[in-house]
Protein backbone atom coordinates (compact mmCIF):
# COMPACT_ATOMS: atom_id res chain seq x y z
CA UNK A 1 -5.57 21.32 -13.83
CA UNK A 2 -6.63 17.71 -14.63
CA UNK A 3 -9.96 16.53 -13.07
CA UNK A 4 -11.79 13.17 -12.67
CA UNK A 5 -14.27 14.49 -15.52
CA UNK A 6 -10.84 15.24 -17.94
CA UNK A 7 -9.37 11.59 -17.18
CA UNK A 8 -12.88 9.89 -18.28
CA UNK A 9 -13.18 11.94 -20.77
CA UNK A 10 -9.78 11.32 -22.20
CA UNK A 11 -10.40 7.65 -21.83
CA UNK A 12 -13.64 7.62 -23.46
CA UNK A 13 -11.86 8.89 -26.66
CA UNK A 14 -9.05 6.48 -26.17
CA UNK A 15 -12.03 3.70 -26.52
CA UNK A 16 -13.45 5.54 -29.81
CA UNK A 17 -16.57 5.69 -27.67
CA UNK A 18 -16.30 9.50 -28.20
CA UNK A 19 -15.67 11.79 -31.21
CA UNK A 20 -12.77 14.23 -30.68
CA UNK A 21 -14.71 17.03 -30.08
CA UNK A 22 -17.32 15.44 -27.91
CA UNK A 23 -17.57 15.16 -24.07
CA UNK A 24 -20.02 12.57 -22.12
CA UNK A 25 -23.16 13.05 -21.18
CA UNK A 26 -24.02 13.39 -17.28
CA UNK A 27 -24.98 10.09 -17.08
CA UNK A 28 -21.83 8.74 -18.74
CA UNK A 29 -19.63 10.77 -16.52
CA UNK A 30 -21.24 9.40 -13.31
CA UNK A 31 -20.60 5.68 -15.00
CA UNK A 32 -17.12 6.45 -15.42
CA UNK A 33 -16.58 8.09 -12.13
CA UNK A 34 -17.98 5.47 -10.31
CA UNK A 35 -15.95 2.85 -12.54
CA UNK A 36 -12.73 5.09 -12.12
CA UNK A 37 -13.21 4.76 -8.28
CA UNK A 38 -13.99 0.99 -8.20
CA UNK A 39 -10.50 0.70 -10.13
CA UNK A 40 -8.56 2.49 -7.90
CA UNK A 41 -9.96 0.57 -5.01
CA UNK A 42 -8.70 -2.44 -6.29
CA UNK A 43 -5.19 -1.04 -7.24
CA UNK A 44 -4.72 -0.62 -3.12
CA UNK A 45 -4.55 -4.62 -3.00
CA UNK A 46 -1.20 -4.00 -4.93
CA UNK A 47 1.39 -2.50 -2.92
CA UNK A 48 3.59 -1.76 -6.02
CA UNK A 49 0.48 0.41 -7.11
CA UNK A 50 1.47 2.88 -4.21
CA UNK A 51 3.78 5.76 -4.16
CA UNK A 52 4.67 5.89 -0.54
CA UNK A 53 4.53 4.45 2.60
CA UNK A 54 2.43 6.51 4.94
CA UNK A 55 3.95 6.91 8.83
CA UNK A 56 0.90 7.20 11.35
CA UNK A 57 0.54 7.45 14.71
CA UNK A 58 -0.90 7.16 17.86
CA UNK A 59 -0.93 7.20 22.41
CA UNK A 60 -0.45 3.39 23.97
CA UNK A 61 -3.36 3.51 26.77
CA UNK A 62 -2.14 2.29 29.97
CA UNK A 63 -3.21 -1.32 29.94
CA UNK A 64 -4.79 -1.36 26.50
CA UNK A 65 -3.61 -4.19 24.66
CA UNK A 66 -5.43 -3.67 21.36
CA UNK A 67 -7.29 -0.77 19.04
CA UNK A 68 -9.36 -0.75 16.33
CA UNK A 69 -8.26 1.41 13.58
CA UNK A 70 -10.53 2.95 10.72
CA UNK A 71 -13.09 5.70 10.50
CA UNK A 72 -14.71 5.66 14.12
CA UNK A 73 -11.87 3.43 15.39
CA UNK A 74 -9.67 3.96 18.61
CA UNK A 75 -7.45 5.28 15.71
CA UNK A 76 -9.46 7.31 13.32
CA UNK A 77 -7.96 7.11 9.74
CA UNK A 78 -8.17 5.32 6.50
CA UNK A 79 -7.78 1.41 7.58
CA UNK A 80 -4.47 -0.11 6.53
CA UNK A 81 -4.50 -2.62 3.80
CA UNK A 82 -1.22 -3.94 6.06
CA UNK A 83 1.41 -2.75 7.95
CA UNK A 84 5.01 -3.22 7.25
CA UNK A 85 6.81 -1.45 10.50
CA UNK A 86 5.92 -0.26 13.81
CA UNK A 87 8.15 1.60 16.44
CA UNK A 88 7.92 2.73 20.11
CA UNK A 89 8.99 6.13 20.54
CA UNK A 90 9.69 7.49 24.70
CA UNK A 91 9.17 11.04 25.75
CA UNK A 92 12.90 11.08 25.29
CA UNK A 93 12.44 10.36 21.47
CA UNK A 94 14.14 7.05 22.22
CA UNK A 95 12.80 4.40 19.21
CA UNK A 96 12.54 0.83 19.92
CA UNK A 97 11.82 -1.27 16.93
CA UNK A 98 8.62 -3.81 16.95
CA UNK A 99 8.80 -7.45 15.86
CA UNK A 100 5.62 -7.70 13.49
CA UNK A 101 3.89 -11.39 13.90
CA UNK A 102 1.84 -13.06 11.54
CA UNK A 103 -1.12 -14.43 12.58
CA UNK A 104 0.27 -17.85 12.95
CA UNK A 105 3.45 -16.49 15.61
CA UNK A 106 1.01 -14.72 17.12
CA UNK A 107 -1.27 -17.59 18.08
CA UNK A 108 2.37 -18.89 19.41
CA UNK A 109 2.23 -16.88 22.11
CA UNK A 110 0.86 -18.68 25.30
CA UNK A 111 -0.05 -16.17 27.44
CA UNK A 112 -1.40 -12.75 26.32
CA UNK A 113 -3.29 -11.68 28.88
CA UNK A 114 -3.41 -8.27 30.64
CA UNK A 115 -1.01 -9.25 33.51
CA UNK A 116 2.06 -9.56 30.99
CA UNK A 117 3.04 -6.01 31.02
CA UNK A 118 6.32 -3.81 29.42
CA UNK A 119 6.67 -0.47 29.90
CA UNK A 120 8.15 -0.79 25.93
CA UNK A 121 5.90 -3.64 24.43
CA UNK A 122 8.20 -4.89 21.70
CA UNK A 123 5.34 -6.69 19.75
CA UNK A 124 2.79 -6.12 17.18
CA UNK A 125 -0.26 -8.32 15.39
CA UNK A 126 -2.36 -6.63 12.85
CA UNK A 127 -5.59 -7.90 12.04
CA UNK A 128 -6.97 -6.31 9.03
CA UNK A 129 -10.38 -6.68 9.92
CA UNK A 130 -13.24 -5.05 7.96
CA UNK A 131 -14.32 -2.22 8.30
CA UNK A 132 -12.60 -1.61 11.22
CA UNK A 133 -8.49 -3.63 11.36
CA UNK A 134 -7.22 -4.13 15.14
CA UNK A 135 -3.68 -3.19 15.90
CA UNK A 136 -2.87 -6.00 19.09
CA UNK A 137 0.09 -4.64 21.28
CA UNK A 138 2.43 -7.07 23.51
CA UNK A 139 2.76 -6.95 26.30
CA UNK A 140 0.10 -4.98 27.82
CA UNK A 141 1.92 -1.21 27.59
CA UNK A 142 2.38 0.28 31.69
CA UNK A 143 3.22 3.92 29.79
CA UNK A 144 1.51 5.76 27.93
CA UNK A 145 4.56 6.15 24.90
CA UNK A 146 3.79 6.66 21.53
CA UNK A 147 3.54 3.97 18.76
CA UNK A 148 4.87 4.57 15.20
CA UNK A 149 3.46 2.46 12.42
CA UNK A 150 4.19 2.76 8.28
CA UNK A 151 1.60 0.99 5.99
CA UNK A 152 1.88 1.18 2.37
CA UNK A 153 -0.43 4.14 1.10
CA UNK A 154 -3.89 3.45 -0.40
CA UNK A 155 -5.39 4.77 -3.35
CA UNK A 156 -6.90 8.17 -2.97
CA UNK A 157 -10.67 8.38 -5.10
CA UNK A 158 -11.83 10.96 -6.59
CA UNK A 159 -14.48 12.42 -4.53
CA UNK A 160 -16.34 13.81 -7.88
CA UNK A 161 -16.02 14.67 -11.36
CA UNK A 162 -14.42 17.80 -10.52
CA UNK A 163 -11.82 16.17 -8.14
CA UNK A 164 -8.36 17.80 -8.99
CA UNK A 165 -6.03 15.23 -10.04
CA UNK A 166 -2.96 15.27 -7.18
CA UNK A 167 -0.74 12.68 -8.31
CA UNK A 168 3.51 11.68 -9.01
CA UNK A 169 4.50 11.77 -12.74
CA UNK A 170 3.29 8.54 -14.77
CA UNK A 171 0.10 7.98 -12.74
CA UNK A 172 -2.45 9.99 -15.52
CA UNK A 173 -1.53 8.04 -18.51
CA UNK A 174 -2.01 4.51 -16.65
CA UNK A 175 -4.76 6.00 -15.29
CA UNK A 176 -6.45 6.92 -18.85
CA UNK A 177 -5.58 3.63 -20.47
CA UNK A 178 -6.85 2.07 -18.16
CA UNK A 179 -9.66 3.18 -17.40
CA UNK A 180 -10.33 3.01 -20.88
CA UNK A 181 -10.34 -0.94 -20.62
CA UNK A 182 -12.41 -0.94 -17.45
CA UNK A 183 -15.25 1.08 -19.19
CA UNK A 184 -15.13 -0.91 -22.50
CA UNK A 185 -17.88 -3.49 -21.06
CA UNK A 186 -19.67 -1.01 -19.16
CA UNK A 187 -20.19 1.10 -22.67
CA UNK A 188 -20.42 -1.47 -25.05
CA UNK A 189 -17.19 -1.18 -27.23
CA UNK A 190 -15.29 -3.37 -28.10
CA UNK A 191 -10.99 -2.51 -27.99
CA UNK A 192 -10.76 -0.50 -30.77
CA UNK A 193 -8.24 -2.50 -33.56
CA UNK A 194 -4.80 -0.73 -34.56
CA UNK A 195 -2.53 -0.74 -37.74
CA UNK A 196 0.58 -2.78 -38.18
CA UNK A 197 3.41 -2.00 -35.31
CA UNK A 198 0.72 0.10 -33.36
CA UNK A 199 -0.22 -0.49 -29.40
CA UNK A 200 -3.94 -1.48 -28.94
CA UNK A 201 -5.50 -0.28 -25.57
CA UNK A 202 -4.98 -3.03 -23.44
CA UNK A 203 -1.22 -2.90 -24.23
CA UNK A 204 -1.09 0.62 -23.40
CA UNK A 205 -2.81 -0.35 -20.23
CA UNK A 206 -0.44 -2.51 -19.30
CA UNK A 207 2.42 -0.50 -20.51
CA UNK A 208 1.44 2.57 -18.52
CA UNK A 209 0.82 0.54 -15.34
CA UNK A 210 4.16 -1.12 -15.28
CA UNK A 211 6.23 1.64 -15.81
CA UNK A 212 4.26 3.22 -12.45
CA UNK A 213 5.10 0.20 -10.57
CA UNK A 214 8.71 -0.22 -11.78
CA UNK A 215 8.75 3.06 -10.23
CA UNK A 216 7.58 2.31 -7.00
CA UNK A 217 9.76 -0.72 -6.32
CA UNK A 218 11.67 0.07 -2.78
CA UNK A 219 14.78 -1.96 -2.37
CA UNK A 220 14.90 -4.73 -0.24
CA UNK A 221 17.17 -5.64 2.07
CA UNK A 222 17.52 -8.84 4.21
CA UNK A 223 17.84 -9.12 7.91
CA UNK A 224 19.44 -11.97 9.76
CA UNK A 225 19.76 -13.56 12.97
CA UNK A 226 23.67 -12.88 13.73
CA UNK A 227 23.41 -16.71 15.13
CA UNK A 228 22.44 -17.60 11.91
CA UNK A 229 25.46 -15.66 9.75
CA UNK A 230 27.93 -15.60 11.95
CA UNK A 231 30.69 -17.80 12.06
CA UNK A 232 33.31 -18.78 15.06
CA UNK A 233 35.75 -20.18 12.84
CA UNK A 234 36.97 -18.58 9.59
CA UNK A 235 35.44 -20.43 6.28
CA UNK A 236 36.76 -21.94 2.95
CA UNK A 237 37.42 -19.10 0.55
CA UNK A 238 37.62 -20.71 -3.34
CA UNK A 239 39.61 -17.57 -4.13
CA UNK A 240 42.31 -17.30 -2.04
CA UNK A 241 42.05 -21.21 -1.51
CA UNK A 242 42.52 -20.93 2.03
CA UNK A 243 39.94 -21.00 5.28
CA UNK A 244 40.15 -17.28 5.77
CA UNK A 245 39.47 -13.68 4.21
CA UNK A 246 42.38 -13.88 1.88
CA UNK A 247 42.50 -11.07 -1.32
């Protein structure tokens, strides 16, 4: 099994800032860890850096409009970076889908006071405050249905050195690489040269990470407004050179 303490190791010998039969000291170790985990914090700004959405949950309060969500929140988990969908689900597993505002549609809304009320609020604002984000809810729930929300999964640290790595195929080699670049400052190496043809570190870094997010690129597909693509009258087709479906 891989561990936090194997991945700096590994990437300390990548830099040449280790023989191959040496291992860090203590101190070293702690350096990387903390380096590894300040790298990894910063991958969760890049959705394409995640392997999953996560699907959370949690109880509407009967005229509760928002909740704070985070360690200690109304909702006690990791805090969202974002969220991407959100669902209300009735105790006759009915879903009803959420429109999800930005913050400049939600400031569109005139009146969002506690006396607009839905039994099935269709509307959702999050605020990714810090350290706690606020999911806002509208209208003002009347029942006490369950709300559904995905949000793009952050980076998991590794709590120490001997942290088990627990993650999909291609995520240890971008890992080592680099982490190898992120260190080079902190130790005082320079990125070791290569021969003719070869990949120096920083290529390998890169390398390694786009393969991982090639990976983790989700399909997209647009939704419109029916208005909007719809037609009453049959349109100009260049094939069949006619104004309908033609072959």
């Amino acid at each position: 099994m891989t561990t936090a303490n194997d991945l700096i190791t590994r990437a300390m010998k990548a830099l040449k800032a280790l023989g191959s039969t040496e291992v860090p000291t203590a101190a070293e170790a702690n350096d990387g860890l903390v380096a590894f985990n300040a790298m990894l914090d910063s991958w969760s700004l890049d959705d394409l850096n995640s392997y999953a959405v996560e699907e959370q949950s949690f109880p509407l309060v009967i005229g509760q409009a928002s909740y704070t969500i985070g360690p200690g929140g109304n909702i006690n988990t990791t805090r969202p970076q974002d969220i991407v969908q959100a669902y209300i689900r009735d105790t006759n597993n009915n879903n009803f889908l959420m429109r999800l505002l930005p913050r400049d549609k939600w400031n569109q809304i005139g009146n969002r006071g506690p006396t607009r009320t839905s039994q099935i609020p269709n509307t959702m604002f999050y605020d990714p405050q810090n350290p706690l984000g606020v999911i806002n809810i509208f209208p003002t729930p009347l029942i006490a249905y369950t709300c559904f929300f995905d949000n793009v999964l952050n980076q998991v640290t590794f709590a120490s050195l001997t942290t088990v790595l627990a993650m999909p195929v291609g995520y240890e080699r971008a890992y080592v690489y680099n982490l190898a670049v992120e260190i080079s400052s902190m130790f005082g190496f320079d990125i070791p040269p290569v021969g003719p043809g070869q990949k120096n570190l920083v290529q390998l870094a890169e390398e390694s990470l786009a393969a991982v997010k090639s990976n983790n690129i989700k399909d997209v597909i647009s939704n419109y407004d029916p208005s909007i693509v719809s037609h009453s009258y049959a349109t100009y087709n260049i094939y069949s050179d006619n104004y309908g479906r033609g072959n």
